[in-house]
Protein backbone atom coordinates (compact mmCIF):
# COMPACT_ATOMS: atom_id res chain seq x y z
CA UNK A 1 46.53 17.78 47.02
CA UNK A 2 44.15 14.99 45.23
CA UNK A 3 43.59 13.27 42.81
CA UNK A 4 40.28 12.70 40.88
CA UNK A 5 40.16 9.06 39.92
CA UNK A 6 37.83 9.57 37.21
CA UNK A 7 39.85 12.22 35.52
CA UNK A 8 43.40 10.89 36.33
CA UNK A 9 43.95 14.64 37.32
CA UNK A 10 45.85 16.08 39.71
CA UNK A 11 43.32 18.93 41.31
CA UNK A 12 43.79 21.20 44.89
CA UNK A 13 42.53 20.56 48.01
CA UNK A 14 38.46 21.10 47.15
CA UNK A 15 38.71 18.34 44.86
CA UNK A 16 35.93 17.31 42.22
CA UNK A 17 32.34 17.52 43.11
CA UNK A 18 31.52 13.49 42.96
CA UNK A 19 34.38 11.98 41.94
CA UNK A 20 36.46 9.55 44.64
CA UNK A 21 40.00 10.84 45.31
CA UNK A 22 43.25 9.64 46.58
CA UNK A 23 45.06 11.96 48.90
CA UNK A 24 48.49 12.20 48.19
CA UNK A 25 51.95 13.09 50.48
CA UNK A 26 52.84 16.28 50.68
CA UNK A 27 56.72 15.22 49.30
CA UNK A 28 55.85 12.64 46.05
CA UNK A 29 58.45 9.67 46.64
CA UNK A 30 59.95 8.87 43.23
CA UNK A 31 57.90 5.55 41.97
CA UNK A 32 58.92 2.87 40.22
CA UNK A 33 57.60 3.66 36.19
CA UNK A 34 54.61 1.38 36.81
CA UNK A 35 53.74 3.14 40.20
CA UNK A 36 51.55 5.31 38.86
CA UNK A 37 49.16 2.72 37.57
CA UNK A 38 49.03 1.73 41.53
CA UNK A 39 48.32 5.31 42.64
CA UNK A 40 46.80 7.26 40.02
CA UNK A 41 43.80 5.57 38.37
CA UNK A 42 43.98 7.11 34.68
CA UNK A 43 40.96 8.44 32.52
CA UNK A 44 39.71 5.85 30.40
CA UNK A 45 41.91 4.54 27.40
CA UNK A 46 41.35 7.26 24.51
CA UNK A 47 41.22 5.74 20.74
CA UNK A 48 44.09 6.61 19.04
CA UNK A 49 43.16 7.37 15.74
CA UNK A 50 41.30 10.00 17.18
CA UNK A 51 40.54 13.53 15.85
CA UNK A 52 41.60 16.62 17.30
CA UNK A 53 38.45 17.30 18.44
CA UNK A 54 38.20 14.06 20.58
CA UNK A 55 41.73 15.77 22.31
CA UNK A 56 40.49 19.13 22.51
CA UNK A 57 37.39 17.90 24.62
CA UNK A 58 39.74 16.13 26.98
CA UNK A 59 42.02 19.00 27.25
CA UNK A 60 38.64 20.78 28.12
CA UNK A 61 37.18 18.23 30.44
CA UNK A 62 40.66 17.95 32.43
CA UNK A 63 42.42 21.13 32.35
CA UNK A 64 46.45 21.79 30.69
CA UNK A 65 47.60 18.81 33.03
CA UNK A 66 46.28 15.42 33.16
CA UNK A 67 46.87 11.65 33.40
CA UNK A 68 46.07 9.85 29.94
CA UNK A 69 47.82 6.60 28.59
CA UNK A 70 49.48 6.15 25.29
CA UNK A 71 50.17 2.78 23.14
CA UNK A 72 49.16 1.23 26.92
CA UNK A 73 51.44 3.19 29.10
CA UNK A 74 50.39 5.78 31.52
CA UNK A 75 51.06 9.62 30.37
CA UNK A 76 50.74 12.76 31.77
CA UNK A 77 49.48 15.58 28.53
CA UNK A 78 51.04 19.08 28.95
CA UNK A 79 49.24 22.29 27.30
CA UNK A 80 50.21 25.62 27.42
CA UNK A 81 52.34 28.05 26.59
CA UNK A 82 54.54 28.55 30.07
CA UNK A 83 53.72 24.25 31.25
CA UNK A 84 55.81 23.12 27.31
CA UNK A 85 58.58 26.42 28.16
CA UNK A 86 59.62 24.44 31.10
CA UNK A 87 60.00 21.17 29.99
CA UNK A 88 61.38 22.16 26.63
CA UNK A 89 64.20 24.51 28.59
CA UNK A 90 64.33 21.84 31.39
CA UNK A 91 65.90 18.89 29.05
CA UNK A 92 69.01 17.41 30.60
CA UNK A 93 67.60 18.57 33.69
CA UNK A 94 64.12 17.85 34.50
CA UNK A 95 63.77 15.51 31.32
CA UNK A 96 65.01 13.57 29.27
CA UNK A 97 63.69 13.10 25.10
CA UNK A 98 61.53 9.52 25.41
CA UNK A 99 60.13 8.24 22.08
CA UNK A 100 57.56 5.59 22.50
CA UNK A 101 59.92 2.28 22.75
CA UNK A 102 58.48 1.47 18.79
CA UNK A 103 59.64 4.38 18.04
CA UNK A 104 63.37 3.96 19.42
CA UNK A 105 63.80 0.32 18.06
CA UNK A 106 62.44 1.14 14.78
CA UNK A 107 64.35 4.51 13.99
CA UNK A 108 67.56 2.80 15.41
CA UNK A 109 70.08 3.53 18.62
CA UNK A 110 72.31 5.65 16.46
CA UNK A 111 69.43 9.05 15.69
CA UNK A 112 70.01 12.64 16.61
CA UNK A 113 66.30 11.70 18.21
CA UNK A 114 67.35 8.55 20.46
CA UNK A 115 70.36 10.66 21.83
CA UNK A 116 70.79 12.04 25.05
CA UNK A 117 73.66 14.57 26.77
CA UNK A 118 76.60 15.20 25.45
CA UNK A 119 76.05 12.53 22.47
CA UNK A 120 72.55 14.02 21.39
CA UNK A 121 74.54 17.37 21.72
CA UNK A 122 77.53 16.17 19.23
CA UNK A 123 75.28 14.29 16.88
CA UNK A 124 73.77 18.03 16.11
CA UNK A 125 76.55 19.81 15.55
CA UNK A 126 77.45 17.13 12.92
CA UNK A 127 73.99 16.87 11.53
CA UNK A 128 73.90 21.18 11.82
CA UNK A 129 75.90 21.61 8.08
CA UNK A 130 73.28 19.92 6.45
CA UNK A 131 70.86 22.39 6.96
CA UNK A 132 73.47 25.50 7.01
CA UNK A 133 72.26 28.72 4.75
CA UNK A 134 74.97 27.23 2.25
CA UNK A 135 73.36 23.65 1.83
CA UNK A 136 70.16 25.17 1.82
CA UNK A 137 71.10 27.20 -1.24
CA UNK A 138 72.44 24.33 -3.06
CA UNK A 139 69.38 22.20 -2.68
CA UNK A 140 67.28 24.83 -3.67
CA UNK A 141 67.36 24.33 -7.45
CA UNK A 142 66.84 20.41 -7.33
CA UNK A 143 64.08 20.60 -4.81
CA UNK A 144 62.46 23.43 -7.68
CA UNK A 145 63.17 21.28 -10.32
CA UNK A 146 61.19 18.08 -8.91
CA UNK A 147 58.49 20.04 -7.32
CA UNK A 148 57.60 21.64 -11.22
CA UNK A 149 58.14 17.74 -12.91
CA UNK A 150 55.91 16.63 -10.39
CA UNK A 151 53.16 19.66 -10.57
CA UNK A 152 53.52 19.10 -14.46
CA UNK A 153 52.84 15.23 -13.88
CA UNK A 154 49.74 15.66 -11.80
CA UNK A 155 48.38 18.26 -14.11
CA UNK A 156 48.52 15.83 -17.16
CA UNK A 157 46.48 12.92 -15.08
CA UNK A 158 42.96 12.93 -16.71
CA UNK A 159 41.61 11.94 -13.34
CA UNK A 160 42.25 13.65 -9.66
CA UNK A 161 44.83 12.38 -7.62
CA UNK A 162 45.07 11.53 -4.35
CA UNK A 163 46.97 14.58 -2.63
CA UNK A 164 48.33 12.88 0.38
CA UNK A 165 49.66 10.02 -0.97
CA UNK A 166 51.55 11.89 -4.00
CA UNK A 167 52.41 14.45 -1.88
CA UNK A 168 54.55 11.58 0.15
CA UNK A 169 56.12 10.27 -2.87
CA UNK A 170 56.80 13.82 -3.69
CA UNK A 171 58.67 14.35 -0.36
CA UNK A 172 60.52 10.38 -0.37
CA UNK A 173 62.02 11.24 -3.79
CA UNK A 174 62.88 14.74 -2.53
CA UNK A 175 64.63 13.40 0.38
CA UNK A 176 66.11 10.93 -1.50
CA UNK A 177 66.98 12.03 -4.53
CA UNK A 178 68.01 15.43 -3.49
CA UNK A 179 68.89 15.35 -0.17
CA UNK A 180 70.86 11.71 0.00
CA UNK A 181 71.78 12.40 -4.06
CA UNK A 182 71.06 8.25 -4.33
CA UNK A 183 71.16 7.07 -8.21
CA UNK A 184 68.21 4.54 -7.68
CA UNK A 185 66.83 3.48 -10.42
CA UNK A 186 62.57 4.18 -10.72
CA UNK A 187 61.40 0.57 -10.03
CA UNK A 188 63.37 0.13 -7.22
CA UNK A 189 62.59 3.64 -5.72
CA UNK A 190 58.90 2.94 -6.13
CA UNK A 191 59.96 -0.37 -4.50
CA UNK A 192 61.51 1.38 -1.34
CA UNK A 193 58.41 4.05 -1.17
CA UNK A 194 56.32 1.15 -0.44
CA UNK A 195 58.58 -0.68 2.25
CA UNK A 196 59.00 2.78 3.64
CA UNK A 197 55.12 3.29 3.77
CA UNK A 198 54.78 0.14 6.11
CA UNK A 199 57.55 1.50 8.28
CA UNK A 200 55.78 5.24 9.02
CA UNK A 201 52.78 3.29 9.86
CA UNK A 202 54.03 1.22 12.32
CA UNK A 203 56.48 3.73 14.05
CA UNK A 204 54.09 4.40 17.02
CA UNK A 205 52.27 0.79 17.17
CA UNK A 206 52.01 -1.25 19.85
CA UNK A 207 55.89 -2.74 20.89
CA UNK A 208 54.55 -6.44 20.65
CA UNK A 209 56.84 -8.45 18.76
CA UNK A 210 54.31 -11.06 17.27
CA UNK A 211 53.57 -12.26 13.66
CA UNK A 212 51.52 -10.24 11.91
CA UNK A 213 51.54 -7.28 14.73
CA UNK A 214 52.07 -3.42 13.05
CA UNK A 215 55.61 -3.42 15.15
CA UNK A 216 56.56 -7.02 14.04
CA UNK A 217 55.44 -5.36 9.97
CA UNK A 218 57.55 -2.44 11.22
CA UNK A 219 60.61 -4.51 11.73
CA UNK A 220 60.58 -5.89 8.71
CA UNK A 221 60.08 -2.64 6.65
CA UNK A 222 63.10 -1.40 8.79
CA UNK A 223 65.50 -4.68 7.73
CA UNK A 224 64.54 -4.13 3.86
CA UNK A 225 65.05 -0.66 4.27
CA UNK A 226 68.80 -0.56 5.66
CA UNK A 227 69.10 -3.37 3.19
CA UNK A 228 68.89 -0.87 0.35
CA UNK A 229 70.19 2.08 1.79
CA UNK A 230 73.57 0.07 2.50
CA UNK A 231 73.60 -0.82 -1.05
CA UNK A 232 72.96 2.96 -2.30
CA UNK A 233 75.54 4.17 0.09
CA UNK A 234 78.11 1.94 -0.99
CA UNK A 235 77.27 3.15 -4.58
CA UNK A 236 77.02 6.04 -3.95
CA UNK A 237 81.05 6.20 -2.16
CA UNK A 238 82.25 4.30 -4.86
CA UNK A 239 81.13 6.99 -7.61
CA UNK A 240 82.40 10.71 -7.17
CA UNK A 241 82.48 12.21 -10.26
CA UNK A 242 80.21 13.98 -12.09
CA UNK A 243 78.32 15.95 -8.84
CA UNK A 244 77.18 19.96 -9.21
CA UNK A 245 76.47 19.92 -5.88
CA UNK A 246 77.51 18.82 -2.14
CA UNK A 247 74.14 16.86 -1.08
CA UNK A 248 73.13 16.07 2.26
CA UNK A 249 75.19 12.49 2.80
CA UNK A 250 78.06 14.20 1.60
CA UNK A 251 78.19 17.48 3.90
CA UNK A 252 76.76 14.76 6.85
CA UNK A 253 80.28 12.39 6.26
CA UNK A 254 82.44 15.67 5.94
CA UNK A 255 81.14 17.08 9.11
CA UNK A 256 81.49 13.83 11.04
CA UNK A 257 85.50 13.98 10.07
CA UNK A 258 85.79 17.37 10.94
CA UNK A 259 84.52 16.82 14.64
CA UNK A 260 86.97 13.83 14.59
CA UNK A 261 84.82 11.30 13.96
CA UNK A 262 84.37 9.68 10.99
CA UNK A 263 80.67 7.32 10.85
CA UNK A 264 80.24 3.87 10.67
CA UNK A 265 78.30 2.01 8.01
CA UNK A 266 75.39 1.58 10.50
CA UNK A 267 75.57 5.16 12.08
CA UNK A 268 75.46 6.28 7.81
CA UNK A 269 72.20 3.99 7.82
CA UNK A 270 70.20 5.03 10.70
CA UNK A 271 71.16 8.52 9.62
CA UNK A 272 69.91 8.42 6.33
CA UNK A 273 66.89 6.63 7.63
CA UNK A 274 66.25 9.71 10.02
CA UNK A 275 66.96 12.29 7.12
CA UNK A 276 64.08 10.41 5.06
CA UNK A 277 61.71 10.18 8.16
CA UNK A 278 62.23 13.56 8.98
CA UNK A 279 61.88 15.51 5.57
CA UNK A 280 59.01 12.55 4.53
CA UNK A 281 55.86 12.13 6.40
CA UNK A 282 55.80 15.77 8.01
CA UNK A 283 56.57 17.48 5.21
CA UNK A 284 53.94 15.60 3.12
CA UNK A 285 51.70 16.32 5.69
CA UNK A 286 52.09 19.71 5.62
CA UNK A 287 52.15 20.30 1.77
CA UNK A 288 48.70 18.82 1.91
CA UNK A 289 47.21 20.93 4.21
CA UNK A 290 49.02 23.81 2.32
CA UNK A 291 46.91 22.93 -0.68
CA UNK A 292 43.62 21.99 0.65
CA UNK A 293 44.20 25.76 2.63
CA UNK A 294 44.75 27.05 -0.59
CA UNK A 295 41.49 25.57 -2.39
CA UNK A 296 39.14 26.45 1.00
CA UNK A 297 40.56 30.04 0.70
CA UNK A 298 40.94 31.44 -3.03
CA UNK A 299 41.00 35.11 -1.86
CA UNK A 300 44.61 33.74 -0.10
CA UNK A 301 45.87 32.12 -3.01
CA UNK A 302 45.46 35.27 -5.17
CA UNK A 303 46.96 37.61 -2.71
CA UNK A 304 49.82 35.08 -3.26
CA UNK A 305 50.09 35.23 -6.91
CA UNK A 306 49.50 39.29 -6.58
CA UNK A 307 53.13 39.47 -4.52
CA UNK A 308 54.71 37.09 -6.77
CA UNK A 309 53.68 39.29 -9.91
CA UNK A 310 55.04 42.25 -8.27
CA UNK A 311 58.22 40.41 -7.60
CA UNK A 312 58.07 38.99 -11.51
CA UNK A 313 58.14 35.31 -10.10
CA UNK A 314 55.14 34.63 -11.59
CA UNK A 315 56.18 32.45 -14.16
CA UNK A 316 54.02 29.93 -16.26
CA UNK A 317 54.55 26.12 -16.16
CA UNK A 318 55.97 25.81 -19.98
CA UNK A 319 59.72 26.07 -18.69
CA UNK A 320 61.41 24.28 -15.84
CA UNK A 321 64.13 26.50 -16.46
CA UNK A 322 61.84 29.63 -15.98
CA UNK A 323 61.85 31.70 -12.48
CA UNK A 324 64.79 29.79 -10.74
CA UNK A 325 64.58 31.00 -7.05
CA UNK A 326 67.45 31.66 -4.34
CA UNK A 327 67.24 31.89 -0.34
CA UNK A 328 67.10 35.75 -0.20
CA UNK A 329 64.02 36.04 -3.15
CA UNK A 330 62.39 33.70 -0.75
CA UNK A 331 62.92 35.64 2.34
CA UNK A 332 61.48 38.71 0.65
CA UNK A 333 57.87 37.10 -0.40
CA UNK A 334 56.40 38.58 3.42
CA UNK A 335 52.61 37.20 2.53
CA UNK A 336 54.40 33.84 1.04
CA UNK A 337 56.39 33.59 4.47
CA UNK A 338 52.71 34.30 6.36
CA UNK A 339 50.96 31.71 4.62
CA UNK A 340 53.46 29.05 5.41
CA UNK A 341 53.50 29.91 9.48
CA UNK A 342 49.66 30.11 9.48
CA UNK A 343 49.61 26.69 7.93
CA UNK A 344 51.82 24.99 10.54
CA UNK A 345 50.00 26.98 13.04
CA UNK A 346 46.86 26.04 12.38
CA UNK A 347 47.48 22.44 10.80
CA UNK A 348 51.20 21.35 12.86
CA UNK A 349 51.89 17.79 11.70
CA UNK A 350 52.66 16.59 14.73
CA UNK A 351 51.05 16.50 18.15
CA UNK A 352 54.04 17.19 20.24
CA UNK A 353 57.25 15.43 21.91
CA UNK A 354 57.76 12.97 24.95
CA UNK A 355 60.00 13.13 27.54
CA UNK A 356 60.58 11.04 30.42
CA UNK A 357 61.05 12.68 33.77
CA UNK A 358 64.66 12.79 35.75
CA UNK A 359 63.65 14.46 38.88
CA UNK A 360 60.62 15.39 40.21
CA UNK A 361 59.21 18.95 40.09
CA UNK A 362 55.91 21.01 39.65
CA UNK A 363 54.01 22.02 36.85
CA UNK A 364 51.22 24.59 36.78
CA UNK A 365 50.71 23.88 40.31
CA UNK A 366 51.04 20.15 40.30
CA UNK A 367 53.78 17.74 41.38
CA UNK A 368 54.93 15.71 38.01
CA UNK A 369 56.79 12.62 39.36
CA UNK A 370 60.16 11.03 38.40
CA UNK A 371 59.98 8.10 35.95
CA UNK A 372 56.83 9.65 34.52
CA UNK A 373 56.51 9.67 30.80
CA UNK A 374 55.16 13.12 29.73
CA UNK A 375 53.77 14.28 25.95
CA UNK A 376 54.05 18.10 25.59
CA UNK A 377 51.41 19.01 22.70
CA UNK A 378 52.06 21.71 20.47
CA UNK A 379 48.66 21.50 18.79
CA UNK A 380 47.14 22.09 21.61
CA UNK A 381 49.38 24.90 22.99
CA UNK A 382 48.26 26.44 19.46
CA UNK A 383 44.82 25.97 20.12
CA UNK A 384 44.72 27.65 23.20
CA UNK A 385 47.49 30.06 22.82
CA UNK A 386 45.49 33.82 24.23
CA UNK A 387 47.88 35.32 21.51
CA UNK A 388 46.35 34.25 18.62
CA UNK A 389 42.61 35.93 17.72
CA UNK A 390 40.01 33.65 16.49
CA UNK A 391 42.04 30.89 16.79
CA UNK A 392 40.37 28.34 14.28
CA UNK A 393 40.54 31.06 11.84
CA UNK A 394 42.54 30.49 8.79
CA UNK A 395 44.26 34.04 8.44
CA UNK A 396 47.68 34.33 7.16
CA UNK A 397 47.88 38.00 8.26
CA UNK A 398 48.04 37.22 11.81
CA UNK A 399 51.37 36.98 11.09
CA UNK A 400 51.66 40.11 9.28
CA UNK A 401 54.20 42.98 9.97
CA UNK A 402 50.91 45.32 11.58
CA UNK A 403 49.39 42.52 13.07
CA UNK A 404 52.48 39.80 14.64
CA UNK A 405 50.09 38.14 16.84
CA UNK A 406 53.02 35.48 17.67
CA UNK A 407 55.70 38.04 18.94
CA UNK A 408 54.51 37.80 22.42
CA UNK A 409 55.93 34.74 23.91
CA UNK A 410 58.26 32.55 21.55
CA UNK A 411 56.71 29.34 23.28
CA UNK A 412 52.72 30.27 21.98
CA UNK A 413 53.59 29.22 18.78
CA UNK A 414 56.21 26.39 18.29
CA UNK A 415 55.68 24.26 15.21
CA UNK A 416 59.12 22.86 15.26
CA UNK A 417 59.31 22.11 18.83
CA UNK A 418 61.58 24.47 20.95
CA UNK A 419 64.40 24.23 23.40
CA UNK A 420 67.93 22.09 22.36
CA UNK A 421 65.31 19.72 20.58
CA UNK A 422 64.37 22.34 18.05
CA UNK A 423 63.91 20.66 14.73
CA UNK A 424 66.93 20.70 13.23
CA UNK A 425 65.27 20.36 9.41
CA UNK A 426 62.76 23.67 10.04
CA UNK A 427 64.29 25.72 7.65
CA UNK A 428 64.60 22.99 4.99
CA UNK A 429 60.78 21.88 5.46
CA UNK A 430 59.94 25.98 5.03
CA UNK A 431 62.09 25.89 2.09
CA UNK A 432 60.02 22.96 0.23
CA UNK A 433 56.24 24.29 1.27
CA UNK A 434 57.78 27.79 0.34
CA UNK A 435 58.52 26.30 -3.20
CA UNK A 436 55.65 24.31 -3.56
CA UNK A 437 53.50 27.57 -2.83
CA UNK A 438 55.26 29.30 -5.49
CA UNK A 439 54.69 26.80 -8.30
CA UNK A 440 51.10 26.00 -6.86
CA UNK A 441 50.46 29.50 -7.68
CA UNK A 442 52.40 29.92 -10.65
CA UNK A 443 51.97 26.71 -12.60
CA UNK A 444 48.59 25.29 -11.76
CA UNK A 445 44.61 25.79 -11.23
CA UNK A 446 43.31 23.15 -9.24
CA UNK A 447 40.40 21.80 -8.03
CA UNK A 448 38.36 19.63 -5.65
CA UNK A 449 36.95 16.44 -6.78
CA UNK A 450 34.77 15.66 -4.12
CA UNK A 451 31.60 17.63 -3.19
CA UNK A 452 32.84 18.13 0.53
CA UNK A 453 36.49 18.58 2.20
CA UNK A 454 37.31 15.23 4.18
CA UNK A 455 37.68 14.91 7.61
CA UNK A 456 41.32 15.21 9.68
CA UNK A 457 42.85 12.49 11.47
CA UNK A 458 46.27 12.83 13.33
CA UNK A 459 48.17 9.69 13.61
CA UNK A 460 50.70 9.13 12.60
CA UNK A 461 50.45 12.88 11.30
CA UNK A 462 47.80 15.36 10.33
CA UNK A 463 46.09 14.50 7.30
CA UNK A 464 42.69 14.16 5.33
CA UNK A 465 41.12 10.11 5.63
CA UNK A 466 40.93 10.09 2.21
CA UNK A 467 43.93 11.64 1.09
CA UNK A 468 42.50 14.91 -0.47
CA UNK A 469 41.27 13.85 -3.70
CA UNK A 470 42.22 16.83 -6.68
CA UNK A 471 42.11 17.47 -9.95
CA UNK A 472 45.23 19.76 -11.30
CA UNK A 473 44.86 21.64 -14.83
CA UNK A 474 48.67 23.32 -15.48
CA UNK A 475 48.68 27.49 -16.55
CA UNK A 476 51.04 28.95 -19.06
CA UNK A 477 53.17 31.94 -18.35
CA UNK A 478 49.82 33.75 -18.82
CA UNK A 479 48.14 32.03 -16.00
CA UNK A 480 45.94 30.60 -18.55
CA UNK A 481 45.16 26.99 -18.62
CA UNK A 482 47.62 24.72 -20.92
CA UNK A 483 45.53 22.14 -23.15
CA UNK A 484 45.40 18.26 -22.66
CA UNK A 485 47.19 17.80 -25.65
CA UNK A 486 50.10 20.30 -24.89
CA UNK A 487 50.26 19.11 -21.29
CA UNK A 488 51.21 16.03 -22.78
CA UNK A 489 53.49 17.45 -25.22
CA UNK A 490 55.87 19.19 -22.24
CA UNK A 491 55.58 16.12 -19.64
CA UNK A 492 57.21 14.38 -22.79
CA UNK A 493 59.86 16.60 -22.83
CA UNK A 494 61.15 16.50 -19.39
């Protein structure tokens, strides 16, 4: 076996034509984490804010295993849909989940993420209720009711808007609002949207603590934040009364006493902090790609509104009150429930999920060594996945009932990760771009503002540069477009 120093690849015994190699042992002793660096000289340093195109030429260039490096630590990128099966079912095992170390301090010791074994395994069964078929159903009407406020505000704007960025502040005041059930009043939730903006961007930075450095900014943001989620806690314990509904902090602080173990002040702050982070930036990213789908492809949109007529869901955007959905209308729209998987197929948030290896073992033919960092990508596994036919297509019906190009191998198409690190907020984040379909159709025509669609970027997730810039005109329960004036008029009334 050799390896091509150019590439940072592990490649069989011919080697690669030109390139100098280092011959390894047949048995790979287990090397101290900065080993590698000694043994395996990497491919050069790739720019982070890269595209995926910059990626998929790698992937290309090097095969579904190579060496790479990552916030300057050596890595080892895994595509492909058998290479992610084993590491995803090999966790306890052959891995172990490793966030980048900015990533660990920032989100906090106490996370369903930063747990391992038999904690990792207890924190989910506590953090399980919250996103039960029951919860679910009780969120459903709040997370209806600010998705059509917000639709109606963005329609009334005389200007576009910036779909990214309100498509964030959508998702914070979901997740806290609904979700957490915080009473916080505007300025100081537009206040905490901000501090929270800092910390996303600086979860994966560089982990150098000095003034002025994205992790030092991240630190900060992190302090401010469990600042005021302390205080909204404590507010929120203190006052009882007056609730239609069990929200997320209160099923999370039930369950924890019912598995005999009832959570600290801290443990309730890094959880809340991962209930925001999780239903925030991926979420946001994902309802933006859902529109800008939805303008590049009208045909899509109006075989959309077609099922929703036939299931008389079509309502206009007059009435907040009007169409109120439940979990089982949902699972019936087939083409709505298409649209959604094609979007996270096609446009997944995130790249993938690091582990660290425990022992070593082989992947697709090469020895992957203990103390190794490795990055499974599920965007890639996507792109390549043989399963899926013209595979930068946009086509919902792929996942149709004639065509279920994904039932062939569970680990082709993975979205949510896979394994006993599934996402444990899947069904909740289907739930919100499920809803936000349904009003996008029903309520509003929109519009792009710019003469051509921007370009991707994927850190710190998938979205446009410039945000997706659109202008949004609101429909009656005709589908036909609501005045200025009377825009106005029902925004006023909310």
């Amino acid at each position: 076996m050799k390896v091509s120093g150019a590439t940072g690849r592990w490649r069989g015994a011919q080697g690669s034509a030109g390139a100098p190699a280092i011959r390894l042992p047949a048995r790979v002793t287990a090397p101290r984490p900065t080993a590698p660096q000694e043994h395996l000289p990497g491919a050069p340093v790739p720019n982070f804010r890269a595209g995926s195109g910059f990626q998929s030429s790698r992937r290309e260039k090097y095969g579904n295993v190579f060496k790479t490096h990552l916030l300057g630590r050596p890595l080892i990128r895994v595509t492909g849909a058998e290479n992610v099966r084993k590491i995803l079912l090999g966790e306890h095992q052959l891995v172990s989940t490793e966030w980048p170390r900015s990533a660990r301090v920032l989100l906090g010791p106490n996370t369903v993420a930063n747990s391992i074994g038999d904690i990792h395994r207890n924190k989910r069964k506590v953090f399980s209720k919250i996103f039960s078929h029951e919860a679910l159903e009780s969120y459903l009407p709040k997370i209806q009711l600010v998705i059509q406020d917000t639709l109606r505000a963005w329609s009334s704007q005389p200007e576009a808007i910036n779909v990214y960025q309100e498509a964030q502040r959508l998702t914070f005041r979901m997740a806290v609002r609904v979700l957490l059930g915080f009473s916080i009043p505007e300025e100081d939730l537009g206040h905490l949207f901000e501090v929270y903006q800092q910390f996303v961007e600086n979860v994966f930075s560089l982990p150098v603590d000095l003034p002025f450095s994205g992790y030092r900014r991240g630190i900060q943001a992190r302090q401010i934040l469990q600042k005021g989620l302390e205080k909204a806690i404590r507010e929120k314990l203190q006052c009882t009364q007056g609730k239609d509904y069990s929200d997320a902090l209160d099923i999370l602080i039930e369950s924890s006493k019912e598995h005999g173990k009832e959570m600290t002040m801290q443990e309730l702050k890094d959880g809340t902090l991962e209930l925001i982070f999780a239903a925030y930036a991926t979420t946001a990213s994902a309802s933006t790609s859902l529109i800008m789908q939805l303008l590049k492809h009208p045909a899509v949109l109006e075989k959309l509104r077609e099922e929703l007529r036939a299931q008389g869901l079509l309502h206009g955007g007059g009435c907040p009150c009007e169409g109120t959905l439940r979990l089982d209308t949902l699972s019936s729209l087939r083409y709505l429930d298409c649209v959604i998987k094609e979007v996270m197929r096609l446009f997944t948030p995130i790249s993938g999920g690091y582990r660290t290896v425990l022992q070593t073992f082989e992947l697709d033919g090469f020895q992957i060594p203990k103390g190794w960092s490795v990055m499974y990508s599920i965007r890639d596994t996507h792109d390549t996945a043989p399963v899926f036919k013209d595979v930068n297509v946009f086509d919902p019906d792929r996942f149709s009932q004639a065509r279920s190009e994904d039932k062939d191998g569970r680990f082709h198409y993975l979205p949510f990760g896979g394994g006993v690190r599934t996402c444990l907020g899947k069904h909740l984040a289907k739930l919100f771009l499920k809803v936000l379909a349904v009003e996008l159709a029903s309520t509003s025509r929109f519009e792009l503002a710019t003469r051509t669609f921007p370009r991707i970027t994927l850190v710190p997730v998938l979205h446009p540069v410039d945000g997706l810039s659109v202008k949004f005109f609101g429909l009656d329960s005709n589908q036909n477009e609501i005045l200025p004036e009377t825009e106005a008029m029902l925004s006023a009334t909310v």
